[in-house]
N, C-alpha and C. Protein backbone atom coordinates (compact mmCIF):
# COMPACT_ATOMS: atom_id res chain seq x y z
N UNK A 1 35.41 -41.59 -0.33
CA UNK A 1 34.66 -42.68 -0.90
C UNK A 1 33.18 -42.37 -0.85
N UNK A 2 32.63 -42.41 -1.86
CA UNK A 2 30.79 -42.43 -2.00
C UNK A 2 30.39 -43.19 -1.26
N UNK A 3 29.11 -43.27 -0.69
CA UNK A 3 28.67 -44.20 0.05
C UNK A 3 29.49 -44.36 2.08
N UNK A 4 30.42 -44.65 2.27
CA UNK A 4 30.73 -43.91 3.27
C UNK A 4 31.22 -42.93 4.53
N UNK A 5 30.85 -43.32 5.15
CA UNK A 5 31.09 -42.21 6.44
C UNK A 5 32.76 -42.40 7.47
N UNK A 6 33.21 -41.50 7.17
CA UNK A 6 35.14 -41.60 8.31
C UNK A 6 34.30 -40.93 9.28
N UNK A 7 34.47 -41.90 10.54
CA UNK A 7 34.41 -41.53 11.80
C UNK A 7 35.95 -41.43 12.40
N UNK A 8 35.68 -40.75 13.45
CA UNK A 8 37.26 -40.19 13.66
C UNK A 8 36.84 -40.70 15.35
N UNK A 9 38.07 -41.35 15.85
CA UNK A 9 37.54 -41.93 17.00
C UNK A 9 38.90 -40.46 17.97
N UNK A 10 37.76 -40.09 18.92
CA UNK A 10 38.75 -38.56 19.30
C UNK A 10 39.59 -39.63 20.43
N UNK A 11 39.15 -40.36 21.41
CA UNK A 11 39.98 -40.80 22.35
C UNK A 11 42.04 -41.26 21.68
N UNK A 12 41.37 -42.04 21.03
CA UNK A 12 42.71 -42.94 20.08
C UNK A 12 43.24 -42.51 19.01
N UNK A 13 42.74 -41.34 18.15
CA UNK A 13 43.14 -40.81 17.09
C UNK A 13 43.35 -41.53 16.22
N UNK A 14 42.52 -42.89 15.83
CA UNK A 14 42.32 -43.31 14.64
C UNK A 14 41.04 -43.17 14.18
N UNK A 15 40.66 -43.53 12.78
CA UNK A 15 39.57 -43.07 12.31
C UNK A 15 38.52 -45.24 11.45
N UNK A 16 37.56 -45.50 11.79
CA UNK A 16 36.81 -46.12 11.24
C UNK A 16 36.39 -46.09 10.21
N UNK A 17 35.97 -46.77 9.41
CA UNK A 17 34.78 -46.58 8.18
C UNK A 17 33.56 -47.47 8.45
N UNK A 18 32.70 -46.21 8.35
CA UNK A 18 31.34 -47.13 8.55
C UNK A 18 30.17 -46.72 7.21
N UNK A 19 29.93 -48.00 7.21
CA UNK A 19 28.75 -47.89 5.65
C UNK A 19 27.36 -47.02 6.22
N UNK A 20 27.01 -45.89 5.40
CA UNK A 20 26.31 -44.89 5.68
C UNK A 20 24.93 -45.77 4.91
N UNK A 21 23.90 -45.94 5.84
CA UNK A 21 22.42 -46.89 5.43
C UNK A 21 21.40 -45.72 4.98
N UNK A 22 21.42 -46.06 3.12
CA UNK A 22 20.65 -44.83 2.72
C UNK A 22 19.32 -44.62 3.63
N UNK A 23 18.88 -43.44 3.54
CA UNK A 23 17.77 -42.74 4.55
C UNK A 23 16.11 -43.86 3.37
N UNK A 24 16.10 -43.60 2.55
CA UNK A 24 14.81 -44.65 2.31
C UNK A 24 15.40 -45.27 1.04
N UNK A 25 14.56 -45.92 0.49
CA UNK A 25 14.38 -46.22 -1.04
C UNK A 25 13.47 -45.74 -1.53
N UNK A 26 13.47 -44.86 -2.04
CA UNK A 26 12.81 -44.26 -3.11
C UNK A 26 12.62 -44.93 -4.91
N UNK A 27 10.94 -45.60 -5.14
CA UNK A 27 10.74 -46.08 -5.87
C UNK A 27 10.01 -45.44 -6.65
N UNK A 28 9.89 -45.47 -8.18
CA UNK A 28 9.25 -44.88 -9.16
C UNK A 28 7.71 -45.81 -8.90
N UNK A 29 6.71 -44.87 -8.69
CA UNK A 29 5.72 -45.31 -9.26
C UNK A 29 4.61 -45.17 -10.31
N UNK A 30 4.75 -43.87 -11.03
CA UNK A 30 4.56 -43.59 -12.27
C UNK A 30 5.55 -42.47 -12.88
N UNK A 31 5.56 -43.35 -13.91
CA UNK A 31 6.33 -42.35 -15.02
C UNK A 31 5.95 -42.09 -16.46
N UNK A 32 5.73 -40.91 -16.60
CA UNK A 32 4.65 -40.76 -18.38
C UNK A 32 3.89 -39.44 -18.32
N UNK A 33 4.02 -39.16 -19.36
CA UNK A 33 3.14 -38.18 -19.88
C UNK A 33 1.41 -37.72 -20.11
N UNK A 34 0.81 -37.22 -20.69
CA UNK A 34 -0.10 -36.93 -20.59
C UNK A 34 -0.67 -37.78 -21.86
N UNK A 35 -1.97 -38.12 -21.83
CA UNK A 35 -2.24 -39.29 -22.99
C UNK A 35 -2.83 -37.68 -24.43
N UNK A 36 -2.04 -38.25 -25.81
CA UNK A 36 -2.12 -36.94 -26.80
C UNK A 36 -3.76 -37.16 -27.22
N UNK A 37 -4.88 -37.83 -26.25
CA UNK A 37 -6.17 -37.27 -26.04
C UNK A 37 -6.72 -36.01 -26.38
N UNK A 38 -5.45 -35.77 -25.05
CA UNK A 38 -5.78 -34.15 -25.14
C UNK A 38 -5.62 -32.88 -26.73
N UNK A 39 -4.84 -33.58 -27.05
CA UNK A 39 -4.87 -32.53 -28.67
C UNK A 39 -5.38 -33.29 -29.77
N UNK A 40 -7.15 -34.13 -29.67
CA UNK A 40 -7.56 -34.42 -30.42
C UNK A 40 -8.20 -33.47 -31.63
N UNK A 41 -8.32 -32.38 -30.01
CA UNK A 41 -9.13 -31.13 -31.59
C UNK A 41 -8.06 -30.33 -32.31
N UNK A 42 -6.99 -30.36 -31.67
CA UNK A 42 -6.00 -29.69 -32.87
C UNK A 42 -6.00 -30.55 -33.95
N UNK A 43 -5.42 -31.79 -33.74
CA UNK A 43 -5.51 -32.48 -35.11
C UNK A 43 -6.33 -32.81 -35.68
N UNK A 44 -7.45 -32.76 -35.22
CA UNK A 44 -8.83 -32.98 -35.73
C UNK A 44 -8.54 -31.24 -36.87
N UNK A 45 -9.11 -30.47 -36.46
CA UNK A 45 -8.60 -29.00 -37.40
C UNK A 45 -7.81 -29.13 -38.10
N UNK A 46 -5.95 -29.36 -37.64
CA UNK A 46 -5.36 -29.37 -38.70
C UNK A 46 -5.55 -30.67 -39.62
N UNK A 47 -6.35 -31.51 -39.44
CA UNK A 47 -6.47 -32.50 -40.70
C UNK A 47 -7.30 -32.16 -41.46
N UNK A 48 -8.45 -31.18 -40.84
CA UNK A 48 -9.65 -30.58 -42.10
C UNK A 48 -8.89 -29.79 -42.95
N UNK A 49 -7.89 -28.96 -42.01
CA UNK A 49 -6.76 -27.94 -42.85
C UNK A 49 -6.27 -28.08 -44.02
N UNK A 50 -5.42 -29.61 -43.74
CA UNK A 50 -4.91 -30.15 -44.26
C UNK A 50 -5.55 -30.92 -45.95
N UNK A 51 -7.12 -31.13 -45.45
CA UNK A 51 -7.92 -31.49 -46.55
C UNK A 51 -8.13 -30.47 -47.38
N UNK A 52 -8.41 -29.38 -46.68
CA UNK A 52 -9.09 -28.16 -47.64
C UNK A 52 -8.00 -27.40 -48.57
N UNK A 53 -6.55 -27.86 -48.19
CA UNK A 53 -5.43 -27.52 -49.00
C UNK A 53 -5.22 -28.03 -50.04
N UNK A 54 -5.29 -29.72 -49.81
CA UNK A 54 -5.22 -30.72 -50.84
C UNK A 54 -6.52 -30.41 -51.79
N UNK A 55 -7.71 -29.97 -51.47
CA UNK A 55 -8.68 -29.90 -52.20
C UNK A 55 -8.73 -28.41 -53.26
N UNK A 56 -8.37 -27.81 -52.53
CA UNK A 56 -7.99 -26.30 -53.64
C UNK A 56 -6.92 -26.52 -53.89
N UNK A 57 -6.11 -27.16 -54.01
CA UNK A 57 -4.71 -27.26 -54.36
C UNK A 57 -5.08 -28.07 -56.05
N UNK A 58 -5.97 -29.17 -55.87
CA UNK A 58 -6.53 -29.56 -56.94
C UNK A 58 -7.66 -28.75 -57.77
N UNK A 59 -8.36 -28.54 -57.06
CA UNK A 59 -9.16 -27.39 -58.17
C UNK A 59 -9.23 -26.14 -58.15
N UNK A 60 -8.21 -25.30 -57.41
CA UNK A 60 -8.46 -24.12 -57.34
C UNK A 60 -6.69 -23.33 -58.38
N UNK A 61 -5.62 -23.86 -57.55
CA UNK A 61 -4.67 -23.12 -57.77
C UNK A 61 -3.37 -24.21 -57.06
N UNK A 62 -2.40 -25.46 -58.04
CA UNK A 62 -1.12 -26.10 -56.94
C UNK A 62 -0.68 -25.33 -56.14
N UNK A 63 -0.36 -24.07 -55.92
CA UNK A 63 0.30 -23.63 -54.77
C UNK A 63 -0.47 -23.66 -53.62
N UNK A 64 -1.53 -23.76 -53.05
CA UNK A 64 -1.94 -24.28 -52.03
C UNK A 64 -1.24 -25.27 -51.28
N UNK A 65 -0.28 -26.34 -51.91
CA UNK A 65 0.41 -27.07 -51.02
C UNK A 65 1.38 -26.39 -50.32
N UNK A 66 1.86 -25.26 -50.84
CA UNK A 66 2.95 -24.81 -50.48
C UNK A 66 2.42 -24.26 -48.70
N UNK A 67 1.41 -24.47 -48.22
CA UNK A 67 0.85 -24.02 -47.36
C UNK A 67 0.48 -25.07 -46.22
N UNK A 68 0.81 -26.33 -46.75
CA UNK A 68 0.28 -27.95 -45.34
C UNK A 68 1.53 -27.95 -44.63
N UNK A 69 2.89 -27.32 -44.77
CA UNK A 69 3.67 -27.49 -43.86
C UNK A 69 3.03 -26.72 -42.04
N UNK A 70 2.30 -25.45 -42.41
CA UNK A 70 1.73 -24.88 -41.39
C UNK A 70 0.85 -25.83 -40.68
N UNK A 71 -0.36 -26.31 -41.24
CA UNK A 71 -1.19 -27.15 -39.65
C UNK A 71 -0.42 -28.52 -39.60
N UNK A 72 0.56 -28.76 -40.34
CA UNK A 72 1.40 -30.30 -40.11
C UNK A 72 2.66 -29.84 -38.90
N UNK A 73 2.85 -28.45 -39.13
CA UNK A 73 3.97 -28.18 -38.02
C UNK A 73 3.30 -27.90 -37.23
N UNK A 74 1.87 -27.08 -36.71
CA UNK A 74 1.16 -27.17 -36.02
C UNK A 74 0.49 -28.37 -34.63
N UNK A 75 0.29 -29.31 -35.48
CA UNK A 75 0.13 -30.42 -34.71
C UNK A 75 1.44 -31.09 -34.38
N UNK A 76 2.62 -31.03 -35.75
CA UNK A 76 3.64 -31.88 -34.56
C UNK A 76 4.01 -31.05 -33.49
N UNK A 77 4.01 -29.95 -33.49
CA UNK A 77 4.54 -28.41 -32.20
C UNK A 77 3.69 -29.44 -31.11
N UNK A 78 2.02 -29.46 -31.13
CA UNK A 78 1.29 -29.68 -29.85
C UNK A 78 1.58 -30.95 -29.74
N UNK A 79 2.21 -31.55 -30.07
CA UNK A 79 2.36 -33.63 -29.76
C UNK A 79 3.84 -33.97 -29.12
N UNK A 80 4.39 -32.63 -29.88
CA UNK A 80 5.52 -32.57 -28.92
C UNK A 80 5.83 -32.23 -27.55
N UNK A 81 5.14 -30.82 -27.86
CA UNK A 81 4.70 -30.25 -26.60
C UNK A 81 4.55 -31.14 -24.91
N UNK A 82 3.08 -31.30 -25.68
CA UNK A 82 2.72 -32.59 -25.06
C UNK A 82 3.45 -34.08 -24.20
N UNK A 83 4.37 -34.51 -25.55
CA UNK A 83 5.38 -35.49 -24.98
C UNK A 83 6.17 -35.26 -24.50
N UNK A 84 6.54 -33.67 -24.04
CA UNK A 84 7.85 -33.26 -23.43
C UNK A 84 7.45 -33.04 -22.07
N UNK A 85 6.10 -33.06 -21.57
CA UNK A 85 5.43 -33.16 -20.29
C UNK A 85 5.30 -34.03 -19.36
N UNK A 86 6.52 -34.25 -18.79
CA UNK A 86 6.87 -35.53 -18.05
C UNK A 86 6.26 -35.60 -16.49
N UNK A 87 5.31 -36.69 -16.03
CA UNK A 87 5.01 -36.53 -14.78
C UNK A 87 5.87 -38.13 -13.83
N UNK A 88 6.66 -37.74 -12.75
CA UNK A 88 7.30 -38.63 -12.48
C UNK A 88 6.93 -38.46 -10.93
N UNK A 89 6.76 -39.65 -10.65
CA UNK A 89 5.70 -39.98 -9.25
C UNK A 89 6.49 -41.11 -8.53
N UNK A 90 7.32 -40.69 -7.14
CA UNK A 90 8.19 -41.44 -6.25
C UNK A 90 7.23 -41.60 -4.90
N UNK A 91 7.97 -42.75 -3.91
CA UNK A 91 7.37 -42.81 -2.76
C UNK A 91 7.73 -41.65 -2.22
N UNK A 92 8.49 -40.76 -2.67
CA UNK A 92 8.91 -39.09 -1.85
C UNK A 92 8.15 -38.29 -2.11
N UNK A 93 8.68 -38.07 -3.60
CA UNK A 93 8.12 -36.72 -4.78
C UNK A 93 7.37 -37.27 -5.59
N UNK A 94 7.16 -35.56 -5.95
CA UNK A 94 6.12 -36.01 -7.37
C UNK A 94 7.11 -34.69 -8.48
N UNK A 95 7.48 -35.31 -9.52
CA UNK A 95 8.63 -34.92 -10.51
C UNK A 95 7.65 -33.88 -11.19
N UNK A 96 7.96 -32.91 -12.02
CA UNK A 96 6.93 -32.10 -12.96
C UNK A 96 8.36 -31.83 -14.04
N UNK A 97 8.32 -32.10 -15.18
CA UNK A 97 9.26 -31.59 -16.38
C UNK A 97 8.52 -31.06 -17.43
N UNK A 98 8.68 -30.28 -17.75
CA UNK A 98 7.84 -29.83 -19.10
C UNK A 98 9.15 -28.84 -19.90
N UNK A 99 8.76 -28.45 -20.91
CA UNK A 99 9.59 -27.35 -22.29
C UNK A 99 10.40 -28.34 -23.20
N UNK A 100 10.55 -27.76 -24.34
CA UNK A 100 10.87 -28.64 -25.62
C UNK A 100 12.31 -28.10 -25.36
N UNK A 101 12.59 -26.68 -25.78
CA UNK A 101 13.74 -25.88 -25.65
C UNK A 101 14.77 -25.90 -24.86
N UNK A 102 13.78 -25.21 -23.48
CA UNK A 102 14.00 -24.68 -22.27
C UNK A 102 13.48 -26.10 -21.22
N UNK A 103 14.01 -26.56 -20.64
CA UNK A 103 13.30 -27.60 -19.51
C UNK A 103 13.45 -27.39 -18.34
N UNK A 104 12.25 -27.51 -17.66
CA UNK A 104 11.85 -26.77 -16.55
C UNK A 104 11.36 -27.85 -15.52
N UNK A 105 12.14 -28.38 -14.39
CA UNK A 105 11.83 -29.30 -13.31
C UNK A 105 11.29 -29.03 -12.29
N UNK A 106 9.99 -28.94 -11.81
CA UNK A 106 9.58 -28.70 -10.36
C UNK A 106 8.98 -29.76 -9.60
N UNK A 107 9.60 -29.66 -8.11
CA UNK A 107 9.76 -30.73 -7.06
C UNK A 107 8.67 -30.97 -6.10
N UNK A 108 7.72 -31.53 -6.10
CA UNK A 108 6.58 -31.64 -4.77
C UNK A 108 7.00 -32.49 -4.13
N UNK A 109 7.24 -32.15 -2.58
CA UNK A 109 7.67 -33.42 -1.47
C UNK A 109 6.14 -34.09 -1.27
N UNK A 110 6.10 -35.17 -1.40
CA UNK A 110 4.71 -35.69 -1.08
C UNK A 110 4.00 -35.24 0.33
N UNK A 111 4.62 -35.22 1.74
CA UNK A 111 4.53 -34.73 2.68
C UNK A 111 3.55 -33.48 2.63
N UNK A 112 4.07 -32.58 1.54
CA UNK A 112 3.44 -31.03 1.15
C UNK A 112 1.89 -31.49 0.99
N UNK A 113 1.50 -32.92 0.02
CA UNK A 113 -0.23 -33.09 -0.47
C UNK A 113 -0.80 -32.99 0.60
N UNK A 114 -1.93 -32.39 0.27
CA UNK A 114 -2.86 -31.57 1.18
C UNK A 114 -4.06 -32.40 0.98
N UNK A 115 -4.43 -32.57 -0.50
CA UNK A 115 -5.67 -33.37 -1.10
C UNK A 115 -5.44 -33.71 -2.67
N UNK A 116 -6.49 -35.07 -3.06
CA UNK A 116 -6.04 -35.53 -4.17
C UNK A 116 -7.41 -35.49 -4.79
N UNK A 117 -7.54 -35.07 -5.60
CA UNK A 117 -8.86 -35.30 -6.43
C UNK A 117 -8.75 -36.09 -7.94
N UNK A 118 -9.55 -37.19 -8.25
CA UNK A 118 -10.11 -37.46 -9.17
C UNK A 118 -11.02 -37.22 -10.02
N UNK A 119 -10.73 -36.37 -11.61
CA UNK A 119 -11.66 -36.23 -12.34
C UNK A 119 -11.70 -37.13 -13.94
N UNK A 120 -12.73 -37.58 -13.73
CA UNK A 120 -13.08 -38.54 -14.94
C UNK A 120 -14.25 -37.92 -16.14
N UNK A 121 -13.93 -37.22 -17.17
CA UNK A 121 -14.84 -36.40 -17.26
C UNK A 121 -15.27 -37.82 -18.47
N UNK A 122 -16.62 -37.54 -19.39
CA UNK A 122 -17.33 -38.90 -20.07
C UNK A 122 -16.28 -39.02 -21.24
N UNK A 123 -15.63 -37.46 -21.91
CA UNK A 123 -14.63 -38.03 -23.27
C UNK A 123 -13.32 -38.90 -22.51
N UNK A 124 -12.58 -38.51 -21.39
CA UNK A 124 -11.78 -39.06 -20.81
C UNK A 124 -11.99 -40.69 -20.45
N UNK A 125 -13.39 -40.89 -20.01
CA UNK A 125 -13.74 -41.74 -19.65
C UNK A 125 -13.90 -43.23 -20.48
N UNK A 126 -14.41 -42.80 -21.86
CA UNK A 126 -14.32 -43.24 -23.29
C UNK A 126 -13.18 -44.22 -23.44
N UNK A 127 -12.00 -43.25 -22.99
CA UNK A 127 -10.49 -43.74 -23.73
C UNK A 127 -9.89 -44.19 -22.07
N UNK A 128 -10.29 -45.01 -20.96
CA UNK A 128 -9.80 -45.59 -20.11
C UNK A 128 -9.01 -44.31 -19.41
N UNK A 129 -8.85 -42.75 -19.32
CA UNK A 129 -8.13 -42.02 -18.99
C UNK A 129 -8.87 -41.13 -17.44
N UNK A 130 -8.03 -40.97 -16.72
CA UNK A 130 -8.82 -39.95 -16.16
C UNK A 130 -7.49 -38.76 -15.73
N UNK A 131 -7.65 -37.54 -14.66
CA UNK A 131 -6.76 -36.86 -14.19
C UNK A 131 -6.85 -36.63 -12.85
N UNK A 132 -5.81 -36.42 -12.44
CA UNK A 132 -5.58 -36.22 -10.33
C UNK A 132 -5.34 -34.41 -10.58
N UNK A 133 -6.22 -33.56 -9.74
CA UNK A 133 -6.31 -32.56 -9.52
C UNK A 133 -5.23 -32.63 -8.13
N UNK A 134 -4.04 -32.37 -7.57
CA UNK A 134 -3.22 -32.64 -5.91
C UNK A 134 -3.16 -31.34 -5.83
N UNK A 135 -3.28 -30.72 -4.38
CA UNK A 135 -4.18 -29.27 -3.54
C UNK A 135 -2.72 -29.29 -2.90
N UNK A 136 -1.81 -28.94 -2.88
CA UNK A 136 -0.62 -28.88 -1.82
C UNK A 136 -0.58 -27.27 -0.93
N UNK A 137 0.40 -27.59 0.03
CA UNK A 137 0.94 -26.60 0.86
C UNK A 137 2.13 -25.89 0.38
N UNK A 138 2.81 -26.40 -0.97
CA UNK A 138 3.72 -25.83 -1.06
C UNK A 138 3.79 -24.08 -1.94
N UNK A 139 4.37 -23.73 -1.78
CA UNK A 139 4.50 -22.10 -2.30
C UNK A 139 3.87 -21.97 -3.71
N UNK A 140 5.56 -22.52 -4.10
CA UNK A 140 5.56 -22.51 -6.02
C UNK A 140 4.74 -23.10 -6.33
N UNK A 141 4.24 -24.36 -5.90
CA UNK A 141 2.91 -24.75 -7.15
C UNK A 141 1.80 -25.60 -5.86
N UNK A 142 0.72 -24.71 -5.60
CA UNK A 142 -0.47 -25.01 -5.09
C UNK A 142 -1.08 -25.92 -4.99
N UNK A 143 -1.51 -26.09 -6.34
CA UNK A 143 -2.09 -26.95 -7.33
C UNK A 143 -1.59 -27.84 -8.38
N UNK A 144 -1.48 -29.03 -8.34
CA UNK A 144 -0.61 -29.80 -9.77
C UNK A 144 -1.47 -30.38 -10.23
N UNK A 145 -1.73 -30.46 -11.48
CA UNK A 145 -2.92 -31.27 -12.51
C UNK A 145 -2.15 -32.42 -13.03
N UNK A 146 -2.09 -33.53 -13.64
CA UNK A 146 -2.12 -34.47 -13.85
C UNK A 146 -3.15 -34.95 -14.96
N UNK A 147 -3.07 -34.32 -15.95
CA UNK A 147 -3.89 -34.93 -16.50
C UNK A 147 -4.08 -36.11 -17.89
N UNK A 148 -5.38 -36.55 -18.22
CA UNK A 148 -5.47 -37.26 -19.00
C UNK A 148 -4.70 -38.71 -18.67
N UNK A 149 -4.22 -39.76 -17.80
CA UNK A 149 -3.41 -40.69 -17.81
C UNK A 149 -4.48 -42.05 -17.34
N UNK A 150 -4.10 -43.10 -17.88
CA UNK A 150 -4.24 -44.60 -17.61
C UNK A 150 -3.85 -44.71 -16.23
N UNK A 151 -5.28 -45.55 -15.54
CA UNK A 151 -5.21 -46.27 -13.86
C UNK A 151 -5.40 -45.02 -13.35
N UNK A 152 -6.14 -43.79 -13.80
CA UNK A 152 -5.59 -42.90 -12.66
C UNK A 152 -6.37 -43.40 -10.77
N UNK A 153 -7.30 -43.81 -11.11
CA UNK A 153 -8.01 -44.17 -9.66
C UNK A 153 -6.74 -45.35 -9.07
N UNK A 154 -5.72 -46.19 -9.55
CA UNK A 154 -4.68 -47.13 -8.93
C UNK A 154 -3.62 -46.10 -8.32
N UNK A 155 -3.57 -45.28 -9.43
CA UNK A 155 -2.14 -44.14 -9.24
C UNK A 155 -2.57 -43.42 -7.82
N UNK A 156 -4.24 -42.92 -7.39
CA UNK A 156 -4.99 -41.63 -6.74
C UNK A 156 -4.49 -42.43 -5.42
N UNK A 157 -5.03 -43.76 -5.35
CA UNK A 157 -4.50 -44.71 -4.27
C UNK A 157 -3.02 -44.86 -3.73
N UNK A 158 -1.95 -45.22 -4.61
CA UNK A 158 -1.83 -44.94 -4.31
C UNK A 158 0.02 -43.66 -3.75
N UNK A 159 -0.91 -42.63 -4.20
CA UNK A 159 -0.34 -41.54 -4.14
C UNK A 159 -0.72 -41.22 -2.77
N UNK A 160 -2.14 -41.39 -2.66
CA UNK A 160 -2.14 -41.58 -1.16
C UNK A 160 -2.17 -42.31 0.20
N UNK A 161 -1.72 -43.54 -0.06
CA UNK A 161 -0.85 -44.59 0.34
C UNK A 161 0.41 -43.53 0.88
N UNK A 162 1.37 -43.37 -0.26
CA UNK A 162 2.53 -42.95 -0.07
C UNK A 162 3.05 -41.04 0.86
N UNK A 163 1.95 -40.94 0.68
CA UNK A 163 1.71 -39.48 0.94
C UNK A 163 1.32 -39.58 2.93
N UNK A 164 0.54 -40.27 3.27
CA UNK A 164 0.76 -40.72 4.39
C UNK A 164 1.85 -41.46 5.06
N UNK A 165 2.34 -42.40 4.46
CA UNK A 165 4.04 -43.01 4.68
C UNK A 165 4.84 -42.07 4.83
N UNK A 166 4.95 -40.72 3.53
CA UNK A 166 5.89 -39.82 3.96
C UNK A 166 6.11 -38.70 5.32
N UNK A 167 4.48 -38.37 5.60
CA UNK A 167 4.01 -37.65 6.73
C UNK A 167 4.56 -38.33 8.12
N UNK A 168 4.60 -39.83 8.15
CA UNK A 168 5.06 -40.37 9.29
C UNK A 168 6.18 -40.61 9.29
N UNK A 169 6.87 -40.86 8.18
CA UNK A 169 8.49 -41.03 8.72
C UNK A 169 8.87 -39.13 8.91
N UNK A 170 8.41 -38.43 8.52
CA UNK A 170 9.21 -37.05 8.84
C UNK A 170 8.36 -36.23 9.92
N UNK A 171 7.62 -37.25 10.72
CA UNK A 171 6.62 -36.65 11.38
C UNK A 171 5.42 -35.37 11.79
N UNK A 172 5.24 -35.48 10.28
CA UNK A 172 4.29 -34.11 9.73
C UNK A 172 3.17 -34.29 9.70
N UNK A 173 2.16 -33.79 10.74
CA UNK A 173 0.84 -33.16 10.93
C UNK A 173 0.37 -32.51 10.48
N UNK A 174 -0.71 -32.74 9.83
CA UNK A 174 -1.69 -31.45 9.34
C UNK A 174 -2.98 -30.81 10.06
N UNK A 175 -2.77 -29.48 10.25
CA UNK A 175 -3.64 -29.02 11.18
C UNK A 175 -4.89 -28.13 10.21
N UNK A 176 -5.67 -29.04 10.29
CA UNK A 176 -7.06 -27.79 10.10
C UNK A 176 -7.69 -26.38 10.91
N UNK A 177 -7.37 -25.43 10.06
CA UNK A 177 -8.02 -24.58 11.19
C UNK A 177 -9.44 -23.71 10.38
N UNK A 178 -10.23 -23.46 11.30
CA UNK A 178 -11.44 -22.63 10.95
C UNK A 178 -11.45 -21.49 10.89
């Protein structure tokens, strides 16, 4: 049975069932992608592209259209891209999914954050967005970016809220050394 545990009682040779009390609850606290901010200058390009086709297409030579499928597949490639970049943020982990094709999941135990940085640069800033730079201990990924997302200073909080919660229930210290 899922959920619980056969204890086997050795004196009497019968066995109990006892309900196994999950180890935490683990709650989503962000889930989402990167805001498509970030590929304003592609589509910014492929829409001039896109003009300068339609415009010689009219006075130069019609087959020029035969040519807007390129910066139109262009930009949907990077928006996809983009939306296939999933950042998923628990009181444990922090989720990383990315690839259209191929999908690729990597796991940060929160415990691992080392440091969280906030960068708000002025175009980010514009559109309510900012990004969390997180400094970890772990092997495979050092460094995780986060970027471009809504609330990030609520999320920075707290990620590190939760990042201390995790350190104390598994009783993990971090030692500075010089």
């Amino acid at each position: 049975m899922i959920g619980e545990l056969r204890e086997f009682d050795l004196a009497g040779g019968s066995d109990q069932s006892v309900d196994r009390a999950p180890m935490s609850d683990e709650k989503i606290l962000f889930n989402g992608s990167p805001s498509q901010v970030l590929n304003l200058d592609v589509f910014g390009v492929c829409g001039l592209i896109v003009l300068a086709l339609i415009t010689a297409s009219i006075f130069i030579w019609p087959a020029f259209l035969l040519l807007l499928p390129v910066p139109i597949g262009i930009a949907g490639w990077k928006w996809l891209e983009l939306k296939c970049r999933v950042f998923e943020l628990t009181t444990e982990r922090l989720r990383i999914s990315r690839g259209i094709f191929t999908r690729r999941t990597d796991e940060l135990e929160l415990y691992r954050v080392n440091d969280i940085s906030l960068i708000e640069p002025f175009f980010f800033r514009l559109f309510s967005l900012g990004s969390l730079l997180i400094t970890t201990n772990d092997v495979s990924t050092p460094v995780v970016s986060i970027p471009a997302i809504k609330a990030a200073k609520e999320l920075r909080e707290e990620l590190r809220k939760n990042v201390e919660i995790c350190r104390e229930r598994k009783r993990v210290r971090v030692a500075e050394l010089e």
